[in-house]
C-alpha atoms as a PDB file:
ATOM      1  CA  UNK A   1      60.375  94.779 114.398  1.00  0.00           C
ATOM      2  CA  UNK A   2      61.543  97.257 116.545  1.00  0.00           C
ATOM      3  CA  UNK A   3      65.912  97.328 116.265  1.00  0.00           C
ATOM      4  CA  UNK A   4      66.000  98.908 119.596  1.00  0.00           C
ATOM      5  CA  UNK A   5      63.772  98.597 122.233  1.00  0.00           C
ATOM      6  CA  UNK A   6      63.518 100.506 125.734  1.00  0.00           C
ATOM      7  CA  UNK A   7      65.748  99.497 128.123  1.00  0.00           C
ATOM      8  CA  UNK A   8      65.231  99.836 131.707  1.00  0.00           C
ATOM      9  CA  UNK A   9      67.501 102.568 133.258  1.00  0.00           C
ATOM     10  CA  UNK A  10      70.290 100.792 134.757  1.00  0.00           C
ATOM     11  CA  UNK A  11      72.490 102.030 137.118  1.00  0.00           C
ATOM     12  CA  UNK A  12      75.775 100.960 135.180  1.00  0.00           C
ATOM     13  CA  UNK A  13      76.738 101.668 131.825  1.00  0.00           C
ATOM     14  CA  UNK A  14      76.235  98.974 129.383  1.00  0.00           C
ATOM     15  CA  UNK A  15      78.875  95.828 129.654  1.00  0.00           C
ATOM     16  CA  UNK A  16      79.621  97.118 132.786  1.00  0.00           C
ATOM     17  CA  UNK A  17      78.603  94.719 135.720  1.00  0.00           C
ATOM     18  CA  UNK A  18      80.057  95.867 139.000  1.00  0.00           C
ATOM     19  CA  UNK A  19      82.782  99.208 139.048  1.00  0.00           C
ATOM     20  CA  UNK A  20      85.577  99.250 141.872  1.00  0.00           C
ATOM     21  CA  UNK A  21      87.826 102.547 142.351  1.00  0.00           C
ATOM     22  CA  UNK A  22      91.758 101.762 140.874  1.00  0.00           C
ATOM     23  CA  UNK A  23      93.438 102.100 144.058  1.00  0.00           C
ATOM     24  CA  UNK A  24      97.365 101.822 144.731  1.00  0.00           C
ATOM     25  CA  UNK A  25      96.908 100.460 148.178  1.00  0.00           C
ATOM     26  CA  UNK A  26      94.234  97.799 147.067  1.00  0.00           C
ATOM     27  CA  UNK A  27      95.481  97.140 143.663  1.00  0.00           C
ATOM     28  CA  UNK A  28      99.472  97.465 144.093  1.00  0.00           C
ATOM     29  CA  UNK A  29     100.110  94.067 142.914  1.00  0.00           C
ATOM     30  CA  UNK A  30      97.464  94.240 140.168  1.00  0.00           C
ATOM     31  CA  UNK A  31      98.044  93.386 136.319  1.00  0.00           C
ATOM     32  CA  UNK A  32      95.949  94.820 133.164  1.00  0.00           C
ATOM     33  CA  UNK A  33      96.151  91.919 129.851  1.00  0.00           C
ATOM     34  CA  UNK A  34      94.936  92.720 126.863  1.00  0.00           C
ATOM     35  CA  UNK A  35      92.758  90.137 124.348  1.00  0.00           C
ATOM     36  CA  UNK A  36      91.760  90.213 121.204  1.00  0.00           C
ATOM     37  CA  UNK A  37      87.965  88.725 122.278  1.00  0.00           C
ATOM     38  CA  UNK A  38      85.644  91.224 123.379  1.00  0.00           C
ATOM     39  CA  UNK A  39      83.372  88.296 124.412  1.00  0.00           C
ATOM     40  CA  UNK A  40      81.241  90.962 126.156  1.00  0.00           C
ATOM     41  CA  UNK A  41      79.934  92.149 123.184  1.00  0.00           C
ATOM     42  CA  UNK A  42      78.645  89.271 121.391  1.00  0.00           C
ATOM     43  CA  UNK A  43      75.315  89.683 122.613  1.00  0.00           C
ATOM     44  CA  UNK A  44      75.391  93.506 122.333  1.00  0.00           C
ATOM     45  CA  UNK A  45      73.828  94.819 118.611  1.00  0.00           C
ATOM     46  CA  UNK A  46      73.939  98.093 119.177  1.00  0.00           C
ATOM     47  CA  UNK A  47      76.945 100.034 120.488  1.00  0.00           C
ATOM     48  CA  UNK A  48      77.367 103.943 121.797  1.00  0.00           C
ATOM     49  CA  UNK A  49      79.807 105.920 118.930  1.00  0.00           C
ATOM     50  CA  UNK A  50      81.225 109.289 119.141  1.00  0.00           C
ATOM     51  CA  UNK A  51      81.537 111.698 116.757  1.00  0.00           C
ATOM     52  CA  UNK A  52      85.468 111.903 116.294  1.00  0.00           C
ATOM     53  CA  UNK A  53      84.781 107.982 115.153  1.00  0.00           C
ATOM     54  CA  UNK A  54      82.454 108.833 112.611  1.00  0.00           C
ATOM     55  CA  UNK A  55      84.669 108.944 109.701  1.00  0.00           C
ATOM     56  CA  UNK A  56      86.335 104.975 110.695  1.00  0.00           C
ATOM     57  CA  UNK A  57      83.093 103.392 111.679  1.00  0.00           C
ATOM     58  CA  UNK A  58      80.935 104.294 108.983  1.00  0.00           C
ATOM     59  CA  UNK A  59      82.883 102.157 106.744  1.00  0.00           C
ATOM     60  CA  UNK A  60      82.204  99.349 108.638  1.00  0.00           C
ATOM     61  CA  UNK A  61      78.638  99.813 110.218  1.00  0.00           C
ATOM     62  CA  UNK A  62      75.444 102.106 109.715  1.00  0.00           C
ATOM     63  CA  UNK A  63      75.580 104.678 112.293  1.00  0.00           C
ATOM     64  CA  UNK A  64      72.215 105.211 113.915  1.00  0.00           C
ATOM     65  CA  UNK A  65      70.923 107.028 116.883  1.00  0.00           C
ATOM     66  CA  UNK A  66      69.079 105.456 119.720  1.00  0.00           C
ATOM     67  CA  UNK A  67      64.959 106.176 120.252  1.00  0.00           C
ATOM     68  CA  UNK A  68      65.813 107.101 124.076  1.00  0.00           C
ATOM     69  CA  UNK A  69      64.634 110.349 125.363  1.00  0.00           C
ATOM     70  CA  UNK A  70      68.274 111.334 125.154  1.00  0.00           C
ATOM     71  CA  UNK A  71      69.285 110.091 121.913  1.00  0.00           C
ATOM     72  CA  UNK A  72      72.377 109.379 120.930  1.00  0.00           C
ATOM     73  CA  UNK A  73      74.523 108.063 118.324  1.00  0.00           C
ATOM     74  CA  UNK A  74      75.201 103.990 118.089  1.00  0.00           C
ATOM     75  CA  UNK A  75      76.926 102.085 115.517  1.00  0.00           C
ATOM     76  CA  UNK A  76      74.808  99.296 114.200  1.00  0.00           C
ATOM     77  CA  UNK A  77      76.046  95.831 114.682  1.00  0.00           C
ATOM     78  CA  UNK A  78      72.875  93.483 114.389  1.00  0.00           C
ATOM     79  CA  UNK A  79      69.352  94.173 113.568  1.00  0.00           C
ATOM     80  CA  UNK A  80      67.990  92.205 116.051  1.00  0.00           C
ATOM     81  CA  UNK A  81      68.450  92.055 119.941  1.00  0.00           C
ATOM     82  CA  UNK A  82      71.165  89.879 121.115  1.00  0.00           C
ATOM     83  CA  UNK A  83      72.903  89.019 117.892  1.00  0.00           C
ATOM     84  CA  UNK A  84      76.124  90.706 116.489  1.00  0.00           C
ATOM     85  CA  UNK A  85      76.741  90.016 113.060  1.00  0.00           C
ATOM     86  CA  UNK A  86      80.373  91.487 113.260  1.00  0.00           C
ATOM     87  CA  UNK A  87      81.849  88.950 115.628  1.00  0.00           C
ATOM     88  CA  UNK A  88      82.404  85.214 115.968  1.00  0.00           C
ATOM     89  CA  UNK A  89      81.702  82.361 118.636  1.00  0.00           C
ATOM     90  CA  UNK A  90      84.284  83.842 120.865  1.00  0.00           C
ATOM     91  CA  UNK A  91      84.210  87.196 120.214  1.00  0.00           C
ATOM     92  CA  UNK A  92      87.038  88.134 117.529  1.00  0.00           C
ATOM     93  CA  UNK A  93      86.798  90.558 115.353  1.00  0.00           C
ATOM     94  CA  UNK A  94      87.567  90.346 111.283  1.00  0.00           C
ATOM     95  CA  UNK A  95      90.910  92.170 111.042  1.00  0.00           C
ATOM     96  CA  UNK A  96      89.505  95.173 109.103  1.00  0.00           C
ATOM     97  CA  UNK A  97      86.423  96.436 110.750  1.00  0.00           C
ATOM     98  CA  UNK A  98      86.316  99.150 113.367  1.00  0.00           C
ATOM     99  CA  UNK A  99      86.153  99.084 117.175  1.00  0.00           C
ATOM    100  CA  UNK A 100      84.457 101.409 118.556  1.00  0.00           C
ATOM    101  CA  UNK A 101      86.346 103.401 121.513  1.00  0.00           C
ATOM    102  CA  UNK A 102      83.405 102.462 123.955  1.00  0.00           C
ATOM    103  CA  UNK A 103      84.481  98.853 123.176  1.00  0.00           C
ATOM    104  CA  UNK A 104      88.146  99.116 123.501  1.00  0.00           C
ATOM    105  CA  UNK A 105      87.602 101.449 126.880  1.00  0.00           C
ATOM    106  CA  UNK A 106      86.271  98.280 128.714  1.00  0.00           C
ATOM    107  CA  UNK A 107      86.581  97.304 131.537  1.00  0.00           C
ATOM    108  CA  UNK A 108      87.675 100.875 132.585  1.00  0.00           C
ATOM    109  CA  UNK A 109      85.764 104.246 132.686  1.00  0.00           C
ATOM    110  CA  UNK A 110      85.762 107.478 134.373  1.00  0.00           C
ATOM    111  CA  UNK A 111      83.501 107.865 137.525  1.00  0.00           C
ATOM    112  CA  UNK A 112      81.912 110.233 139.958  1.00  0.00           C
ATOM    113  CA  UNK A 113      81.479 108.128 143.203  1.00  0.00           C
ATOM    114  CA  UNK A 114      80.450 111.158 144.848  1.00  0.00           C
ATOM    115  CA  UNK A 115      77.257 112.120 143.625  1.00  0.00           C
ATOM    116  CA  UNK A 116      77.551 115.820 145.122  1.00  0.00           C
ATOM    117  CA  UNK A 117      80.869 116.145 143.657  1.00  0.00           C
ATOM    118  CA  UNK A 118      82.761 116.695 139.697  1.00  0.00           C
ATOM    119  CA  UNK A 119      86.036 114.912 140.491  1.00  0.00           C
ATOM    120  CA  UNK A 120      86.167 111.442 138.360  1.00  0.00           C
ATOM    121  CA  UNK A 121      87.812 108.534 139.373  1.00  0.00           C
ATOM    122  CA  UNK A 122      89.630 105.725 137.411  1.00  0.00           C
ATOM    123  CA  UNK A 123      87.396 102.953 137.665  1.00  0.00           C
ATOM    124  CA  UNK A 124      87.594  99.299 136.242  1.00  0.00           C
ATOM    125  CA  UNK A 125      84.915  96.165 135.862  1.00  0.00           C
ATOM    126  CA  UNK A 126      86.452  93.390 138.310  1.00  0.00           C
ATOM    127  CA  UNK A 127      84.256  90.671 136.920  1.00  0.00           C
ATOM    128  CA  UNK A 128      85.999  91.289 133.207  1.00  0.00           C
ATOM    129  CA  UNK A 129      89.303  88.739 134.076  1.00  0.00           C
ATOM    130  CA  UNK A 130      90.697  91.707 132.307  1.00  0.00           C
ATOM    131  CA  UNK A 131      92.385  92.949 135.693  1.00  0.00           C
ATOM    132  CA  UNK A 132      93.413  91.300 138.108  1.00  0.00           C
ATOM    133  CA  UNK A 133      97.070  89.515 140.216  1.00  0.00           C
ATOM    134  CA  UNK A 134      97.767  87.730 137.034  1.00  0.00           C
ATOM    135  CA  UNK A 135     101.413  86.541 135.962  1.00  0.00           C
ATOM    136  CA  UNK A 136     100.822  87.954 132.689  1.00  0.00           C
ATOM    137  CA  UNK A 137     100.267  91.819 131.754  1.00  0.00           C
ATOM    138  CA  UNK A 138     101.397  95.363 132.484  1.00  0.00           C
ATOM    139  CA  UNK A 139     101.620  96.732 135.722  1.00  0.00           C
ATOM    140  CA  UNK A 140      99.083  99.483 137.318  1.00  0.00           C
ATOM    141  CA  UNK A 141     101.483 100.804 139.439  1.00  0.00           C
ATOM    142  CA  UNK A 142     105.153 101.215 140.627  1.00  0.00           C
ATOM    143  CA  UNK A 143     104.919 101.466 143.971  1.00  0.00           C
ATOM    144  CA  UNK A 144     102.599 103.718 145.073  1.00  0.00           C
ATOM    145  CA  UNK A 145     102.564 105.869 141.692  1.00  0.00           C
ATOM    146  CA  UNK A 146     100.728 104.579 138.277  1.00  0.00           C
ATOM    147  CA  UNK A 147     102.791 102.591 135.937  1.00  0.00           C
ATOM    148  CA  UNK A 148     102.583 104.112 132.366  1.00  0.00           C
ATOM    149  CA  UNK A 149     100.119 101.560 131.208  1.00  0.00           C
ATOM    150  CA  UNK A 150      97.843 103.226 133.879  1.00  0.00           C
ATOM    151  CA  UNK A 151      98.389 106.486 132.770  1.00  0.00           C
ATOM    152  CA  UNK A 152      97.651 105.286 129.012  1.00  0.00           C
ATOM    153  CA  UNK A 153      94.373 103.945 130.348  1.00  0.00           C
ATOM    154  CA  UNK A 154      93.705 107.335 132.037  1.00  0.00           C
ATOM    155  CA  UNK A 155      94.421 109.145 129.499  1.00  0.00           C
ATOM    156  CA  UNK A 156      92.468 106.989 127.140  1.00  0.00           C
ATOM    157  CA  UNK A 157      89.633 107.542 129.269  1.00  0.00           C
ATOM    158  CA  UNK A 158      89.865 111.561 129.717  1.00  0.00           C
ATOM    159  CA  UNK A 159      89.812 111.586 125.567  1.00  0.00           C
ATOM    160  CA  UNK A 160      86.560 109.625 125.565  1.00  0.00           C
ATOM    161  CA  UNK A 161      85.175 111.823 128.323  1.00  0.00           C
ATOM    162  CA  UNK A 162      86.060 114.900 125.859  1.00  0.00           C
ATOM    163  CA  UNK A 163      84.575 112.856 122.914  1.00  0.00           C
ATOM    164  CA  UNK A 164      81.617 112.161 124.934  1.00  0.00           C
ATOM    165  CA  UNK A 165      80.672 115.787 125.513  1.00  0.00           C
ATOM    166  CA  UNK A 166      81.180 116.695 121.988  1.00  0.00           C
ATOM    167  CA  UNK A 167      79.164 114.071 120.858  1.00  0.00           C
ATOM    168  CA  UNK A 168      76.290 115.490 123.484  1.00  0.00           C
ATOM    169  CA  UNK A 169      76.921 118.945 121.855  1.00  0.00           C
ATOM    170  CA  UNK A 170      75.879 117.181 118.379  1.00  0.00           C
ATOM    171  CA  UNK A 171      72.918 115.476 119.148  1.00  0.00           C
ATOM    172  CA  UNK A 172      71.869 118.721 120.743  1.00  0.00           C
ATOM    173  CA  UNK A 173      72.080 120.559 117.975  1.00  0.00           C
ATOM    174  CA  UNK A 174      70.326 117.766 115.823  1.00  0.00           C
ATOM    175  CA  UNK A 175      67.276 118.072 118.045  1.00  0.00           C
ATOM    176  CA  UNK A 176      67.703 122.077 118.479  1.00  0.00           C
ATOM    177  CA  UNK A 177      66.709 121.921 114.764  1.00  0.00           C
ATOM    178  CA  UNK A 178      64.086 119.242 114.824  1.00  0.00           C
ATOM    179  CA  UNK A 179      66.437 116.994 112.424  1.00  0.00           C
ATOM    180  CA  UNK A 180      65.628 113.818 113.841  1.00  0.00           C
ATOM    181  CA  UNK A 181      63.063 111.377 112.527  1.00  0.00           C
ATOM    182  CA  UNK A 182      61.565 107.818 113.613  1.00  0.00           C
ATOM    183  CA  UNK A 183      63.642 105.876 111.528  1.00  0.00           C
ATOM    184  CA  UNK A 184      62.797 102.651 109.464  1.00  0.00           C
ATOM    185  CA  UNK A 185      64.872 100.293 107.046  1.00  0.00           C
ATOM    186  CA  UNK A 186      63.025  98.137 104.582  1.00  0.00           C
ATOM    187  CA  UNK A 187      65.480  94.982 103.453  1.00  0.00           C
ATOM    188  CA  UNK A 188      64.680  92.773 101.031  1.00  0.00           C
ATOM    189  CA  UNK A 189      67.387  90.618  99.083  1.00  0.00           C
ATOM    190  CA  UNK A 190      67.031  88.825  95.692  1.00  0.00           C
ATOM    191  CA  UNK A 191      65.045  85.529  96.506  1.00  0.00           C
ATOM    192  CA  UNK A 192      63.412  86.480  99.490  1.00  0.00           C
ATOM    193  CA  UNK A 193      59.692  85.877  99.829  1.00  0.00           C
ATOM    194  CA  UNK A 194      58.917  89.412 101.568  1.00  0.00           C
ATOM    195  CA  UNK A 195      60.217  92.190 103.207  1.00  0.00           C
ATOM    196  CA  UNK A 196      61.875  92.539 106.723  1.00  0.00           C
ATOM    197  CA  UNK A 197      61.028  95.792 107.981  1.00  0.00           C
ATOM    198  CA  UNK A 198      62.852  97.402 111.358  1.00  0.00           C
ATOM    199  CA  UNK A 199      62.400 100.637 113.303  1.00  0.00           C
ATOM    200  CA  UNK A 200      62.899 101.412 116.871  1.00  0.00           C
ATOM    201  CA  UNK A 201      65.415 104.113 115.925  1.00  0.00           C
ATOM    202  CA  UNK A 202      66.085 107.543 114.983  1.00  0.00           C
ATOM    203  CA  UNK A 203      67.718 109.088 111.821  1.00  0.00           C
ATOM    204  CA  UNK A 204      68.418 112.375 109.890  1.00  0.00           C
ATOM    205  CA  UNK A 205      66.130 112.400 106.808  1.00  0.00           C
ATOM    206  CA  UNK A 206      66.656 113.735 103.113  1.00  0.00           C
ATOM    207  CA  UNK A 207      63.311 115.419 104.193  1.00  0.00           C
ATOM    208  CA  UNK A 208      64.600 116.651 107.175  1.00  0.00           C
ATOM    209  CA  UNK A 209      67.591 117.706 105.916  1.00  0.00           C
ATOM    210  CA  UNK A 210      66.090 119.835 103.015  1.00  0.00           C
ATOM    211  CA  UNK A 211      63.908 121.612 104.857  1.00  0.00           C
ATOM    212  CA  UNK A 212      66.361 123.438 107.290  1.00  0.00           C
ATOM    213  CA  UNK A 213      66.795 127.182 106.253  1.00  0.00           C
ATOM    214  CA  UNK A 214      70.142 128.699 104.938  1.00  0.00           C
ATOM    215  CA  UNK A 215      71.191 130.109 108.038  1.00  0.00           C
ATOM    216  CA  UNK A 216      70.640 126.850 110.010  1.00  0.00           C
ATOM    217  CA  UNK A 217      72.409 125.292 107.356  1.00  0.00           C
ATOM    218  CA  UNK A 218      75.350 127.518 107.771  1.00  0.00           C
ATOM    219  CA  UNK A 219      75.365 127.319 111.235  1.00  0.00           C
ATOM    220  CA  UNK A 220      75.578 123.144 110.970  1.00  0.00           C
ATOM    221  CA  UNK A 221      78.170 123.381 108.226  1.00  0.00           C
ATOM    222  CA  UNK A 222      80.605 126.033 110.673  1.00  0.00           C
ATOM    223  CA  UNK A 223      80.177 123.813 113.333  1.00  0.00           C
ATOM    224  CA  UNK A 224      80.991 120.585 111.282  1.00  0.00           C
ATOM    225  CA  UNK A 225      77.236 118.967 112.260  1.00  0.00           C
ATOM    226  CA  UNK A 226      76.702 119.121 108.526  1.00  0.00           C
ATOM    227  CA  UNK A 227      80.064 116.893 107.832  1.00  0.00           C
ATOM    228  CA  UNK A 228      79.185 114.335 110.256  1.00  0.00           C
ATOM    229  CA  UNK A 229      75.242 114.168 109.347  1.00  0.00           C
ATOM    230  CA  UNK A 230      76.616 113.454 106.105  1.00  0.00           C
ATOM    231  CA  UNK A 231      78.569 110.784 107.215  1.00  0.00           C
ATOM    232  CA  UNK A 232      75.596 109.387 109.435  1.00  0.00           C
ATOM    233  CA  UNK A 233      73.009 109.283 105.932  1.00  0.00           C
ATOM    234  CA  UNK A 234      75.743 107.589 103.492  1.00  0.00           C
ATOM    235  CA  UNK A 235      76.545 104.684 106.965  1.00  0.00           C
ATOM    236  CA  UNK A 236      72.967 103.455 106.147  1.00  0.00           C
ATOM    237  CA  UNK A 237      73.917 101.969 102.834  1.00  0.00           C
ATOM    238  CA  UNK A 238      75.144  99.347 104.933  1.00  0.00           C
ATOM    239  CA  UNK A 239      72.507  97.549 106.300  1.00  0.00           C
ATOM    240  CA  UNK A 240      71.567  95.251 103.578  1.00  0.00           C
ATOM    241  CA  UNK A 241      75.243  94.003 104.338  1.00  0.00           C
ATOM    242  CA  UNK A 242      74.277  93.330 108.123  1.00  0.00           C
ATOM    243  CA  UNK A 243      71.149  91.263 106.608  1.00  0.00           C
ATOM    244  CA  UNK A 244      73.384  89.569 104.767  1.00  0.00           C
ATOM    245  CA  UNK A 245      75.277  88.394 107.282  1.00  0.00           C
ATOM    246  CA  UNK A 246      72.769  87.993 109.846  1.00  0.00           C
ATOM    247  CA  UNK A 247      71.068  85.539 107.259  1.00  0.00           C
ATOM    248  CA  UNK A 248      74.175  83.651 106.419  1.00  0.00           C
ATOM    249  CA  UNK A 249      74.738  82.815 110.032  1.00  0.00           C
ATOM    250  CA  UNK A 250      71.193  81.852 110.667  1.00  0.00           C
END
C-alpha cells in the first residue's frame, strides 16, 4: 500500500484551514494560549521536517521524503493515511518524542498576500481556538506595537523560513545527483501470517549512495548533505516500531 498518496494541490499549507493577516488595529485585544494537544494532527501521518531537526527527530521517527514532484523531507508518523501512531485520543504527545517545528509553528506562518510582491506577513489560522479575545494567554500587542510573545512568534517563524530554504537547498542537491529512489519497507513481526509491504515514498539507497563518485562525495560531505543522508538511512530502523504500535492500537 502506497504510505503517501497524491494529494490535490491545495491552496493552504497542510493543517492550515483559513489564514488572516495579525493586525494591531483588528487584533489589539487579541490573546495567543498555548496547549499541550495538537489535536490537528491526529489524523495527519506524515509531517514536513527540516534539516536542522534531523538530528532530534530521527530518534523518534523514520525520516522519509515525500513522492511529490518536489520532494521533500517528512517525518514518519503512521504508515497508513489518517492514523498517527505517536499521539493519543486527544492529541498529547508521550513526553519524550520530538515535535516537529512545522507542528509547534501552528496556527501561525509567514505569508506573501501579495502575489507580485516578497514582503511576508505574520499570519495566523483563526479557526485553531489557539487565538483569539480569550481571558487566558499572552498578549499580541501593547498598544499598537507587538507584545514580546508576538515577536517570539515572529521570530519563530523567520527561523523556520531560513530552515525551510536550507532544507530546499538539500533536497536539491539529493536530486542534482540522482540520489533518490522509490522507496519501499517490507514489515513483518514474529507471529504474523505475511508481510505488509508500503511504498508511495522516496529514499536514499545503499545503492544509490555507493555509486556516487569521489568528488560528488566530497562535495556532499563539505556541504554536510552526507551528515544528514546519514541520519535519514539509520531513521528507517524505526519503522517496525511504528508497526508495532499501529498494531497494538488496532
Amino acid at each position: 500500500m502506497d504510505i503517501l498518496k497524491k494529494q490535490e494541490i491545495q491552496a493552504l499549507p497542510l493543517f492550515y484551514k483559513q489564514l488572516v493577516a495579525l493586525n494591531s488595529n483588528v487584533h489589539a485585544a487579541s490573546r495567543a494560549r498555548t496547549t499541550d494537544k495538537a489535536s490537528w494532527l491526529i489524523k495527519q501521518h506524515a509531517v514536513p521536517l527540516m534539516t536542522d531537526e534531523f538530528v532530534k527527530a530521527q530518534r523518534s521517527y523514520p525520516i522519509i521524503f515525500s513522492a511529490s514532484e518536489k520532494p521533500f523531507p517528512l517525518a514518519l508518523m503512521g504508515l497508513n493515511e489518517g492514523v498517527n501512531a505517536f499521539l493519543d485520543a486527544e492529541g498529547g504527545f508521550e513526553p519524550s518524542l520530538y515535535i516537529p517545528a512545522y507542528v509547534r509553528r501552528y496556527p501561525f506562518l509567514l505569508a506573501r498576500l501579495d502575489p507580485k510582491g516578497d514582503d511576508l506577513s505574520l499570519c495566523f489560522d483563526p479557526t485553531s481556538n489557539l487565538v483569539g479575545t480569550f481571558d487566558e494567554g499572552d498578549a499580541l500587542f501593547s498598544g499598537e506595537e507587538p507584545s514580546d510573545r508576538c515577536k517570539s512568534i515572529l521570530n519563530f517563524c523567520e527561523q523556520f523560513e531560513i530552515a525551510s530554504r536550507q532544507t530546499a537547498a538539500f533536497v536539491e542537491m539529493l536530486e542534482k545527483h540522482d540520489l533518490l529512489s522509490d522507496g519501499e519497507f517490507t514489515v513483518k513481526r514474529d507471529g504474523d501470517g505475511q508481510s505488509s509491504v508500503y511504498r508511495g515514498f522516496k529514499m536514499v539507497t545503499e545503492a544509490k549512495l555507493k555509486a556516487v563518485s569521489p568528488q560528488i562525495l566530497a562535495e556532499l560531505n563539505e556541504s554536510g548533505a552526507l551528515g544528514l543522508i546519514h541520519l535519514h538511512q539509520a531513521s528507517l530502523g524505526l519503522i517496525t516500531e511504528i508497526y508495532t504500535r499501529q498494531t497494538k492500537a488496532a
